[in-house]
C-alpha atoms as a PDB file:
ATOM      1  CA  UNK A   1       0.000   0.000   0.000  1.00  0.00           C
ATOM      2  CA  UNK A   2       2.951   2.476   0.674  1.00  0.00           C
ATOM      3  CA  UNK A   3       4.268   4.766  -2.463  1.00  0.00           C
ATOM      4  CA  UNK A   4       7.580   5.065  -1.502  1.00  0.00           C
ATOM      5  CA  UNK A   5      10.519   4.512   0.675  1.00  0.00           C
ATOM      6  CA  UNK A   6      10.675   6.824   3.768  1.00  0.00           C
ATOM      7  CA  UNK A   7       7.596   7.040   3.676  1.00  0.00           C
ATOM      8  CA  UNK A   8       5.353   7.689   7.502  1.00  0.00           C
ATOM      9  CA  UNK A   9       2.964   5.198   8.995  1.00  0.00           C
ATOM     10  CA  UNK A  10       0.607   6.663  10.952  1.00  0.00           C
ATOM     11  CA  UNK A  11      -1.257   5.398  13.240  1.00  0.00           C
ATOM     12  CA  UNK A  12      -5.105   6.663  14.314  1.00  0.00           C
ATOM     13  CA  UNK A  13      -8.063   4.985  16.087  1.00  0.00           C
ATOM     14  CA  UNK A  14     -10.022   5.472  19.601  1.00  0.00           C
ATOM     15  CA  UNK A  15      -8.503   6.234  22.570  1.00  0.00           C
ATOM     16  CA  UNK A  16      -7.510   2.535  23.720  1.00  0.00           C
ATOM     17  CA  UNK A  17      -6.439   1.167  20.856  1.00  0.00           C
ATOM     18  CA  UNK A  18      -3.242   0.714  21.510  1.00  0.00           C
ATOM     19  CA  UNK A  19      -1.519   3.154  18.837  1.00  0.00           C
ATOM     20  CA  UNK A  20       1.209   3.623  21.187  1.00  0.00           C
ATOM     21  CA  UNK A  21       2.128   0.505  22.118  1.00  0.00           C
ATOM     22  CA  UNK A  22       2.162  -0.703  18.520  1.00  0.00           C
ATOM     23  CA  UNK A  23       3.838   2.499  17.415  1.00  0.00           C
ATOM     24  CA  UNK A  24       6.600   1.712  19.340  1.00  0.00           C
ATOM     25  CA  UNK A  25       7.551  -1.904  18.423  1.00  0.00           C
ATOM     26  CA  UNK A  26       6.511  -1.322  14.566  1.00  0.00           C
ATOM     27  CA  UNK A  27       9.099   1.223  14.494  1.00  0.00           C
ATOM     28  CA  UNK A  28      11.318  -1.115  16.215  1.00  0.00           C
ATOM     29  CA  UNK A  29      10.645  -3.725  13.795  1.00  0.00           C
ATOM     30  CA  UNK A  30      10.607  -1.630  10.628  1.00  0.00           C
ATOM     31  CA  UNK A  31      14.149   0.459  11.953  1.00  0.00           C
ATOM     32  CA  UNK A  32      11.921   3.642  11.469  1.00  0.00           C
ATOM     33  CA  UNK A  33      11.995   6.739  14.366  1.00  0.00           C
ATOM     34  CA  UNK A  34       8.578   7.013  16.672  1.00  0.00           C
ATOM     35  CA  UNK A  35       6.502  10.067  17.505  1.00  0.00           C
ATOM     36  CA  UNK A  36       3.372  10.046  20.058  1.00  0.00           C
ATOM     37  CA  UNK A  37       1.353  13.535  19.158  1.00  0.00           C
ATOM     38  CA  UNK A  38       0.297  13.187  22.557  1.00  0.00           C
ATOM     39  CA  UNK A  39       3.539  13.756  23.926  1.00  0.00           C
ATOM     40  CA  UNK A  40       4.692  16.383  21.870  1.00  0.00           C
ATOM     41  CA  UNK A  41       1.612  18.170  22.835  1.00  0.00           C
ATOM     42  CA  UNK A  42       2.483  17.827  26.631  1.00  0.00           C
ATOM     43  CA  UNK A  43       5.602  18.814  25.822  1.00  0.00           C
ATOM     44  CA  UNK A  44       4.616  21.700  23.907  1.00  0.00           C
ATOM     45  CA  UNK A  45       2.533  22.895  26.593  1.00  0.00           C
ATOM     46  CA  UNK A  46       4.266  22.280  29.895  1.00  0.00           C
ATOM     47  CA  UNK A  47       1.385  19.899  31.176  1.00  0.00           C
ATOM     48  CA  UNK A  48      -0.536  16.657  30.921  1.00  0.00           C
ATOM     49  CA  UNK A  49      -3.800  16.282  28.485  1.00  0.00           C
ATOM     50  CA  UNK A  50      -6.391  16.400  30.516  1.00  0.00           C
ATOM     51  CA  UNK A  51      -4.643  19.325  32.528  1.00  0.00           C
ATOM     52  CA  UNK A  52      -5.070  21.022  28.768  1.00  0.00           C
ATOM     53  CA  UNK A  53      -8.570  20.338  28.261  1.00  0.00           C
ATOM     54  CA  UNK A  54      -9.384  21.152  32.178  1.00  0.00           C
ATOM     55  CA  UNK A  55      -8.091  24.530  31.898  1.00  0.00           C
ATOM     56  CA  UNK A  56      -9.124  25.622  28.061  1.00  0.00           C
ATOM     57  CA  UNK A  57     -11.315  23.286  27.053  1.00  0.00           C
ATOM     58  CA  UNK A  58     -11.995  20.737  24.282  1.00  0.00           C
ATOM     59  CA  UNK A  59     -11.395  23.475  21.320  1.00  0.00           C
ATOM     60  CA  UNK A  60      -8.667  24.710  22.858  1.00  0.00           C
ATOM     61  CA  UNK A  61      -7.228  21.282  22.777  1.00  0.00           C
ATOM     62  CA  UNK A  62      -8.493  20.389  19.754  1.00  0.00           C
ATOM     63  CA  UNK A  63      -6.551  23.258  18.049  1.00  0.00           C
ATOM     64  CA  UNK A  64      -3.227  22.543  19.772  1.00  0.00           C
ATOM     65  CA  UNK A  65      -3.334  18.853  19.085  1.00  0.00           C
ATOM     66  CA  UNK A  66      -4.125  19.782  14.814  1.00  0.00           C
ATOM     67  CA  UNK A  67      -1.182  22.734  15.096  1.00  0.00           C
ATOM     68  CA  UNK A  68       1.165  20.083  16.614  1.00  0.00           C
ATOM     69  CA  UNK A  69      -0.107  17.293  13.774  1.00  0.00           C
ATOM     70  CA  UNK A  70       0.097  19.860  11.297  1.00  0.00           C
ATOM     71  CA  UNK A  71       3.879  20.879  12.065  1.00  0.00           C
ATOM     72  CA  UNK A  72       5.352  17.699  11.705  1.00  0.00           C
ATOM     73  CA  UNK A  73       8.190  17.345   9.348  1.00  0.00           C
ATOM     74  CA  UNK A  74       9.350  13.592   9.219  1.00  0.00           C
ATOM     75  CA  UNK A  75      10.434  10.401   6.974  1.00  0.00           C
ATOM     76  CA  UNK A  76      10.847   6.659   8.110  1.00  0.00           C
ATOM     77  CA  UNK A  77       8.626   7.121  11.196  1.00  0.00           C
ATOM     78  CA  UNK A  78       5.725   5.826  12.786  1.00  0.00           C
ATOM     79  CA  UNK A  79       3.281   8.419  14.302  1.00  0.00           C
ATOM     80  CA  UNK A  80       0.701   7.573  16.674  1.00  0.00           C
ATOM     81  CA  UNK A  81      -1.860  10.027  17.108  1.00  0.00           C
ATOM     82  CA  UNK A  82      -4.116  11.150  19.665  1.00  0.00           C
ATOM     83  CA  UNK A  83      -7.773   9.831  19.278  1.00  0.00           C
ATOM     84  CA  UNK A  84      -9.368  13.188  18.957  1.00  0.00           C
ATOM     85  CA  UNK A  85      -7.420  14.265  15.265  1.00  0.00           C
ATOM     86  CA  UNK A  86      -9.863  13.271  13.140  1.00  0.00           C
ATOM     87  CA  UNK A  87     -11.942  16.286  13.983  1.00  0.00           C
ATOM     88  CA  UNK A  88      -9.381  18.630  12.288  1.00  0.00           C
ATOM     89  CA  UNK A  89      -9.890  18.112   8.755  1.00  0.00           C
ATOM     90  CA  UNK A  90      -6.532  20.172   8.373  1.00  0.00           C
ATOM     91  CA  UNK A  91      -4.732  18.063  10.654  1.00  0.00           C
ATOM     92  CA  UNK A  92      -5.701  14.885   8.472  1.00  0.00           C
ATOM     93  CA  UNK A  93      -4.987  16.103   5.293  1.00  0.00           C
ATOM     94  CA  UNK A  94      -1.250  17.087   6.152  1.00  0.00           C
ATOM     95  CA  UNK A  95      -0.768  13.451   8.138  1.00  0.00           C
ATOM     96  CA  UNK A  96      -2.456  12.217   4.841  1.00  0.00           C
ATOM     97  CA  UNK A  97       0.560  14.119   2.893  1.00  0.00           C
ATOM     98  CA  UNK A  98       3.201  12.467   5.098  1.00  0.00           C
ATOM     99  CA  UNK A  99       2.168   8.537   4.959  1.00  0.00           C
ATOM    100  CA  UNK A 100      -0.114   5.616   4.724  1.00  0.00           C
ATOM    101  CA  UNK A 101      -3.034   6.263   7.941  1.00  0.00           C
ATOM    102  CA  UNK A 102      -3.738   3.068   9.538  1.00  0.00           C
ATOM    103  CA  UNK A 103      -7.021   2.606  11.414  1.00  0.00           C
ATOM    104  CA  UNK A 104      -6.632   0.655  14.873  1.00  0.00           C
ATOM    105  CA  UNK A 105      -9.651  -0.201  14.781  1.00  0.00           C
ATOM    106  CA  UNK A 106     -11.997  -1.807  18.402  1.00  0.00           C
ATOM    107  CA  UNK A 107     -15.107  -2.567  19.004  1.00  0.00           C
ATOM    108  CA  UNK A 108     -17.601  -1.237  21.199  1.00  0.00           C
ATOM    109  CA  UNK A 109     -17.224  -3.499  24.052  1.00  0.00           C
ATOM    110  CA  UNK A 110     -13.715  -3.656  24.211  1.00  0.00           C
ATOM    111  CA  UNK A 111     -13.869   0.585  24.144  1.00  0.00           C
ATOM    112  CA  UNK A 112     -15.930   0.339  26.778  1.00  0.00           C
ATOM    113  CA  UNK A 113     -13.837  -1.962  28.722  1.00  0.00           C
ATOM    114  CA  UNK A 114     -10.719  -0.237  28.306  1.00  0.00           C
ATOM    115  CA  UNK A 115     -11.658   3.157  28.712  1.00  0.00           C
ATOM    116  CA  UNK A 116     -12.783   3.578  32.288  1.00  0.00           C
ATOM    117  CA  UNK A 117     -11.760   7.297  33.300  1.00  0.00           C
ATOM    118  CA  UNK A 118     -11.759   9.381  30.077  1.00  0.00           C
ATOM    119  CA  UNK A 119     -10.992  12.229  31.765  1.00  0.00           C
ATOM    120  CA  UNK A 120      -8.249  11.301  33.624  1.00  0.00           C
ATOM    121  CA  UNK A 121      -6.907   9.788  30.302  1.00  0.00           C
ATOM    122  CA  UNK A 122      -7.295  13.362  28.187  1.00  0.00           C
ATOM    123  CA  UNK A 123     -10.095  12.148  26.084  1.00  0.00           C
ATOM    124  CA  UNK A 124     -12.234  15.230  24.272  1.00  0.00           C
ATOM    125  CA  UNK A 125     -15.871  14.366  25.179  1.00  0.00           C
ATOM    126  CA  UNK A 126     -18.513  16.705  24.655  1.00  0.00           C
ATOM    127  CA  UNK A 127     -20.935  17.386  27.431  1.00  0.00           C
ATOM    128  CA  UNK A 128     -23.083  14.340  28.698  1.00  0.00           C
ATOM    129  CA  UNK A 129     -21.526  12.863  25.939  1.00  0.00           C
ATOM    130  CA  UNK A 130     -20.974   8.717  26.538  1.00  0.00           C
ATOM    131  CA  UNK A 131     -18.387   6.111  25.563  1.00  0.00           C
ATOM    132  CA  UNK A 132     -21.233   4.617  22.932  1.00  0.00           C
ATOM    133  CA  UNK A 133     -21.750   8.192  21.728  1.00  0.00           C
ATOM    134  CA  UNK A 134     -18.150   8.831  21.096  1.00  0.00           C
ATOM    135  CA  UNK A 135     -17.906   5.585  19.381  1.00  0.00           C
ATOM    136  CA  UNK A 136     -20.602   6.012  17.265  1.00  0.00           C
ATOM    137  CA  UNK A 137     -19.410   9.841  16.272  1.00  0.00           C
ATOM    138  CA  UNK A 138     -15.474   8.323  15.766  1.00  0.00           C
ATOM    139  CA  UNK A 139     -15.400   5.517  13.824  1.00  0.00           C
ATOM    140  CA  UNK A 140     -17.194   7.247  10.656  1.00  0.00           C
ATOM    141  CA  UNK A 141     -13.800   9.920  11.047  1.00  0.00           C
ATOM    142  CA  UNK A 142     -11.289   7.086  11.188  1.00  0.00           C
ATOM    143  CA  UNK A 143     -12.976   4.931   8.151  1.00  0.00           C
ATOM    144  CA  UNK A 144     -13.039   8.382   6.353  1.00  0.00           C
ATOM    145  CA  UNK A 145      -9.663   8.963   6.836  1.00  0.00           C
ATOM    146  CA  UNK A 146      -7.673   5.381   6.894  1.00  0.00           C
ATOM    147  CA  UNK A 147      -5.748   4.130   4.166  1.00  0.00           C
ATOM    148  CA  UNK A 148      -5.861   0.684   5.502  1.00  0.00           C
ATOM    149  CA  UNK A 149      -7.950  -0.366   8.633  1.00  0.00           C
ATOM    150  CA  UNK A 150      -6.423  -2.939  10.966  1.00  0.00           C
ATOM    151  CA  UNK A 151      -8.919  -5.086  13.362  1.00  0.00           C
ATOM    152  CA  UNK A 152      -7.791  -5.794  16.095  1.00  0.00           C
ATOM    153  CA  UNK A 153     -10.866  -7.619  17.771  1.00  0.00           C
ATOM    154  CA  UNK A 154      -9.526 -10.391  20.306  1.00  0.00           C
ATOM    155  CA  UNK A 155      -5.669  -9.805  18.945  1.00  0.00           C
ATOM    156  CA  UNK A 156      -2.471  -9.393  21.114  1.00  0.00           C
ATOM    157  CA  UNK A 157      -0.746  -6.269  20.277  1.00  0.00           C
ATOM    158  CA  UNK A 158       2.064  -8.078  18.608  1.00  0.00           C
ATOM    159  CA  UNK A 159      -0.755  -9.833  16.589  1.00  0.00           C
ATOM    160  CA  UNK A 160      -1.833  -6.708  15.731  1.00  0.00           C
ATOM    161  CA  UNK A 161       1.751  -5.496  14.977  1.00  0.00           C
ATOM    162  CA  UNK A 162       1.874  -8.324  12.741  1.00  0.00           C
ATOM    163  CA  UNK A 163      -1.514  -7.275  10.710  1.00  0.00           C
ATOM    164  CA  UNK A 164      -0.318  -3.794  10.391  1.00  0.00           C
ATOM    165  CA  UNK A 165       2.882  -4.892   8.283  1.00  0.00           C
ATOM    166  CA  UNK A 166       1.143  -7.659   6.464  1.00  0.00           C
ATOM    167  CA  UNK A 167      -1.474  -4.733   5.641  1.00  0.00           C
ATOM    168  CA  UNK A 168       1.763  -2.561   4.615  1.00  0.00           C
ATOM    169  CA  UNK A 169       3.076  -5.265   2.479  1.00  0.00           C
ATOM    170  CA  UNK A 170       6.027  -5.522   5.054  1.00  0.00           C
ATOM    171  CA  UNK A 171       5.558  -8.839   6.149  1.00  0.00           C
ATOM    172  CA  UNK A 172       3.142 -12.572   5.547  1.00  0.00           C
ATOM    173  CA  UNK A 173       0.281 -12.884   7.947  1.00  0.00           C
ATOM    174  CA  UNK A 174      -3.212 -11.484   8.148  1.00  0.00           C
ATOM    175  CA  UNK A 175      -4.867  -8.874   5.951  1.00  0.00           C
ATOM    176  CA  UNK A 176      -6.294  -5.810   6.500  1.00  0.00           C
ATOM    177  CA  UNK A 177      -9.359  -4.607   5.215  1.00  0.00           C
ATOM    178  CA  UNK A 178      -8.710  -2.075   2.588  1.00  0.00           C
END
């Protein structure tokens, strides 16, 4: 599915999914650098994500997280993303210019399982808004958006490290849906 060498893989899907953890041993595996948006933005900004959305709210955030997307400048690396990109259009299109967007993509249950405190965890929800709503108003985004959409429904990370270069073309194993 990739165009060229040194090309990005970047990673998007709920908050959960695991981006980060499979950001970091795909770069590994692939010899490519590693970038989590999250951490760029708390370094950016001198505090943790839900500190940010505490004190200026979900826009605020929102437009911090697609200025620090948006500024990247990278080859041969694997990005994982914060779950909340998709809703900068701008954002997407310039990750879109660097590399092939994978979709990490859960289910309902396991989101629901996973993500017990979204607050404490720096997750944009809108007021009264639930897990099931912020599912259902997601996964449209990431399907929008993804190159190549990974399940990872009842897989290990490393399993799902494996579907993500078999999806690439990097490696046998299980497909992705395209």
């Amino acid at each position: 599915m990739r165009t060229g060498s040194g090309e990005n893989i970047i990673l998007i899907g709920m908050p959960t999914a695991g981006k980060s953890t499979v950001g970091v041993v795909l770069a590994k595996q692939l010899g490519y650098d590693y970038i989590d948006t999250d951490l760029l933005i708390q370094q950016q900004e001198g505090c943790r994500l839900e500190e940010i959305i505490r004190s200026r709210g979900d826009e605020a955030f929102l437009d911090i997280e697609a200025g620090v997307c948006s500024a990247l400048r990278c080859v041969r690396t694997v990005i994982a993303t914060g779950g909340s990109v998709i809703y900068r259009a701008q954002a997407m299109e310039h990750l879109r210019t660097l590399g092939t967007l994978v979709y990490l993509q859960i289910d309902r249950n396991s989101l629901r399982e996973r993500l017990q405190d979204a607050a404490a965890r720096g997750v944009v929800l809108k007021p009264g808004q639930t897990v099931d709503g912020l599912y259902r108003e997601r996964v449209g985004l990431y399907e929008k958006y993804a190159d190549l959409i990974v399940d990872e429904s009842g897989k290990h990370f490393e399993d799902v490290v494996r579907a993500v270069l078999s999806a690439l073309g990097e490696a046998p194993g299980e497909e992705a849906r395209q």
